[in-house]
C-alpha atoms as a PDB file:
ATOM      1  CA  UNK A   1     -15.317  -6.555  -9.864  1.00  0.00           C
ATOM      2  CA  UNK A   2     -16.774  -7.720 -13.022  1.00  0.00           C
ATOM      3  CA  UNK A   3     -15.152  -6.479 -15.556  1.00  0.00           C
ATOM      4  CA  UNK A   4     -17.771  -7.340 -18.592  1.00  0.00           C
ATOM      5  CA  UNK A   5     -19.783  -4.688 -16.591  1.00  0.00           C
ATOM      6  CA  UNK A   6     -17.218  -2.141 -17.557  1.00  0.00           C
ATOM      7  CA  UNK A   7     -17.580   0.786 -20.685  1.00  0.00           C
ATOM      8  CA  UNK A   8     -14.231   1.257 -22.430  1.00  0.00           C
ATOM      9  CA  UNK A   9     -13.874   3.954 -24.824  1.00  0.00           C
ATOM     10  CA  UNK A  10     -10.130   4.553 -26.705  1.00  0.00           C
ATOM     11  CA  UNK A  11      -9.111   7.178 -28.667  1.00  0.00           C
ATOM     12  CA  UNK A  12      -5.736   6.798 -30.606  1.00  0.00           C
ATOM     13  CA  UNK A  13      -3.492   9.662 -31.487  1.00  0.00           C
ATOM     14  CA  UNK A  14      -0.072   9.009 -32.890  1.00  0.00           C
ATOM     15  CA  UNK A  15       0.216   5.835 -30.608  1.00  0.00           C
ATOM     16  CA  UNK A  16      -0.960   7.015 -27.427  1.00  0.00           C
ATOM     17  CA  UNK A  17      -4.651   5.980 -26.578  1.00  0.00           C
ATOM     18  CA  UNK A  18      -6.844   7.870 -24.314  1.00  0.00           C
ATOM     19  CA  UNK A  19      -9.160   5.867 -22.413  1.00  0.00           C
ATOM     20  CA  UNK A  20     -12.022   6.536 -20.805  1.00  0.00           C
ATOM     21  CA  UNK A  21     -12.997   3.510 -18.416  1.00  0.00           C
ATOM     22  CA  UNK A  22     -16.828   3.597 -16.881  1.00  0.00           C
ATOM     23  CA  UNK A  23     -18.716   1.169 -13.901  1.00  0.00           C
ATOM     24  CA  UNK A  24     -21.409   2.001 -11.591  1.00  0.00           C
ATOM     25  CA  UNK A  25     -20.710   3.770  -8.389  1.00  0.00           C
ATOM     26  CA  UNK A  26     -22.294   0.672  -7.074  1.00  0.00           C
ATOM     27  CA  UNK A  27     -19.890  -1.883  -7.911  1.00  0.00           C
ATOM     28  CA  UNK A  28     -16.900   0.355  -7.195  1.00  0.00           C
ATOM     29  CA  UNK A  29     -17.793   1.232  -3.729  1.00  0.00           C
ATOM     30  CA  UNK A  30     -18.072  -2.484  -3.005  1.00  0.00           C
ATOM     31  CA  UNK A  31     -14.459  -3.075  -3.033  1.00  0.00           C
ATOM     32  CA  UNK A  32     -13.106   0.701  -2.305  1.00  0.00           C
ATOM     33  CA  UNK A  33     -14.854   3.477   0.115  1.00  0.00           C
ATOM     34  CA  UNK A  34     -13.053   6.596  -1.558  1.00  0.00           C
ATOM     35  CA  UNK A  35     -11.934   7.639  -4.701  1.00  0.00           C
ATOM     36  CA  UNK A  36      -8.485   7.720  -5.240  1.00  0.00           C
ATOM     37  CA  UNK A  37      -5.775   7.321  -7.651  1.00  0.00           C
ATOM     38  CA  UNK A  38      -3.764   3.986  -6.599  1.00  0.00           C
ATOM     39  CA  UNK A  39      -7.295   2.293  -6.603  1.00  0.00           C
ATOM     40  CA  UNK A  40      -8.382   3.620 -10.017  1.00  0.00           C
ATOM     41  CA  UNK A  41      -4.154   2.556 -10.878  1.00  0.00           C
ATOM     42  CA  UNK A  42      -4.986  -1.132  -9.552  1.00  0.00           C
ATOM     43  CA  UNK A  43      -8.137  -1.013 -11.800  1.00  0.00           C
ATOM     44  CA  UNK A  44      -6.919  -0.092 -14.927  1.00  0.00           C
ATOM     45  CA  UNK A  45      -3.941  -2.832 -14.021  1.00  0.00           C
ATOM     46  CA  UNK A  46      -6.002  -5.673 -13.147  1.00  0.00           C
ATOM     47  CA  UNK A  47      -8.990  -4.531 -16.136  1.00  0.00           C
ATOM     48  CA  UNK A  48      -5.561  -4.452 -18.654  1.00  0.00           C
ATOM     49  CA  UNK A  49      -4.574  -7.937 -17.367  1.00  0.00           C
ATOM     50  CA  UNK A  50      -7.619  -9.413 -17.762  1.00  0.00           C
ATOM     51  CA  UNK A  51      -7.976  -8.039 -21.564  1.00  0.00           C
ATOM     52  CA  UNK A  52      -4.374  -8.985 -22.480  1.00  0.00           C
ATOM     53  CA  UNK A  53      -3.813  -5.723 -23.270  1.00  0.00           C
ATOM     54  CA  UNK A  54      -0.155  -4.956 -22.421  1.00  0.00           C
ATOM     55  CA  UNK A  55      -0.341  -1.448 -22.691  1.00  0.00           C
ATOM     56  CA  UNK A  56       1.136   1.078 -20.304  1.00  0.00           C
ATOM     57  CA  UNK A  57      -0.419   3.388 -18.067  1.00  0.00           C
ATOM     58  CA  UNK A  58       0.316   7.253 -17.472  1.00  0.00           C
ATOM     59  CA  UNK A  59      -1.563   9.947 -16.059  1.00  0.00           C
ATOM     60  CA  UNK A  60      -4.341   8.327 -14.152  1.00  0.00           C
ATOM     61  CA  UNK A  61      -7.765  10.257 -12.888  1.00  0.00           C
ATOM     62  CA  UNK A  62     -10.729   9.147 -11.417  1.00  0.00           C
ATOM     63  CA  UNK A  63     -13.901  11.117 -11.101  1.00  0.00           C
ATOM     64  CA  UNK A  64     -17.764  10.354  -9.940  1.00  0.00           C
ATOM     65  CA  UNK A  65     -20.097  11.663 -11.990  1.00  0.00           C
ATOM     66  CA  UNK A  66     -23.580  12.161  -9.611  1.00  0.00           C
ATOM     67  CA  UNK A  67     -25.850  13.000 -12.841  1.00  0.00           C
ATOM     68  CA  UNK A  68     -25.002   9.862 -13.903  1.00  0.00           C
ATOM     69  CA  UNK A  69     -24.006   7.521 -10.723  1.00  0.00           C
ATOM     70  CA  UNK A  70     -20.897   6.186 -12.616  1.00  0.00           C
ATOM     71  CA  UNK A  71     -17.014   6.449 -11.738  1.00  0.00           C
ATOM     72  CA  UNK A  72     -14.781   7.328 -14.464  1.00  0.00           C
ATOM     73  CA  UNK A  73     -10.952   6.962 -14.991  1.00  0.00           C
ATOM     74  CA  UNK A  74      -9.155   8.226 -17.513  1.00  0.00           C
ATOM     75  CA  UNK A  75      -5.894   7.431 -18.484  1.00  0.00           C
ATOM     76  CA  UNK A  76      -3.062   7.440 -21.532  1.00  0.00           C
ATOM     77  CA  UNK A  77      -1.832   4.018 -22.557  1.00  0.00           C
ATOM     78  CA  UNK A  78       1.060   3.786 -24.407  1.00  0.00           C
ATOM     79  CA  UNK A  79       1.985   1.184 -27.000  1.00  0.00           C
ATOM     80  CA  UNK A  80       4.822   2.484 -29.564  1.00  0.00           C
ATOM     81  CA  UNK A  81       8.163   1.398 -28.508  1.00  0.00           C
ATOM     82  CA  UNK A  82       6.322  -0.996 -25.259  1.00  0.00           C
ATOM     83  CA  UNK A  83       8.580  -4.371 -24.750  1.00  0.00           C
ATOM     84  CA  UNK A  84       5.602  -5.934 -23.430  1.00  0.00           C
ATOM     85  CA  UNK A  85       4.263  -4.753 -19.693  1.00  0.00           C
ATOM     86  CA  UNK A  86       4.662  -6.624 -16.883  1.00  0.00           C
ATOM     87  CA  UNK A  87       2.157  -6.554 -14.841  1.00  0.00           C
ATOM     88  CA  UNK A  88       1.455  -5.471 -11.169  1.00  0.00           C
ATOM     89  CA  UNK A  89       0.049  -7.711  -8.580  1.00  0.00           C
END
């Protein structure tokens, strides 16, 4: 996946961030044929990594959005009181 293809949106409250993480259907259903949560899980992991962003993860969801012909995950990162993630390969 390319990630410079990718829309990232962030909305901080208190120290937890919302994001909202966009790509076309296209380029997601090259590397996965269903939507699911791991996938969208080893996305935002490997999309973090590749940022430098070491923030962690919680409540992951994925969506398609047909109007559109994007998929969408959300998902809460935390930073406050984060000793640095390690990251999942």
């Amino acid at each position: 996946m390319n990630f410079d293809n990718f829309i990232d949106r962030r909305i901080a409250d208190n120290g937890l961030y919302k994001l909202v993480l966009e790509m076309s259907a296209d380029e997601y259903y090259e590397d996965y044929e269903e939507l699911n949560e791991d996938y969208a899980m080893n996305i935002l992991d490997s999309y973090l990594q590749y940022r430098g962003d070491d923030g962690r993860l919680s409540d992951v969801k994925i969506e398609y959005d047909d109007e559109y012909d994007i998929v969408r995950i959300r998902a809460n990162i935390h930073y406050l009181d984060n000793d640095h993630t390690s990251f999942r390969m």
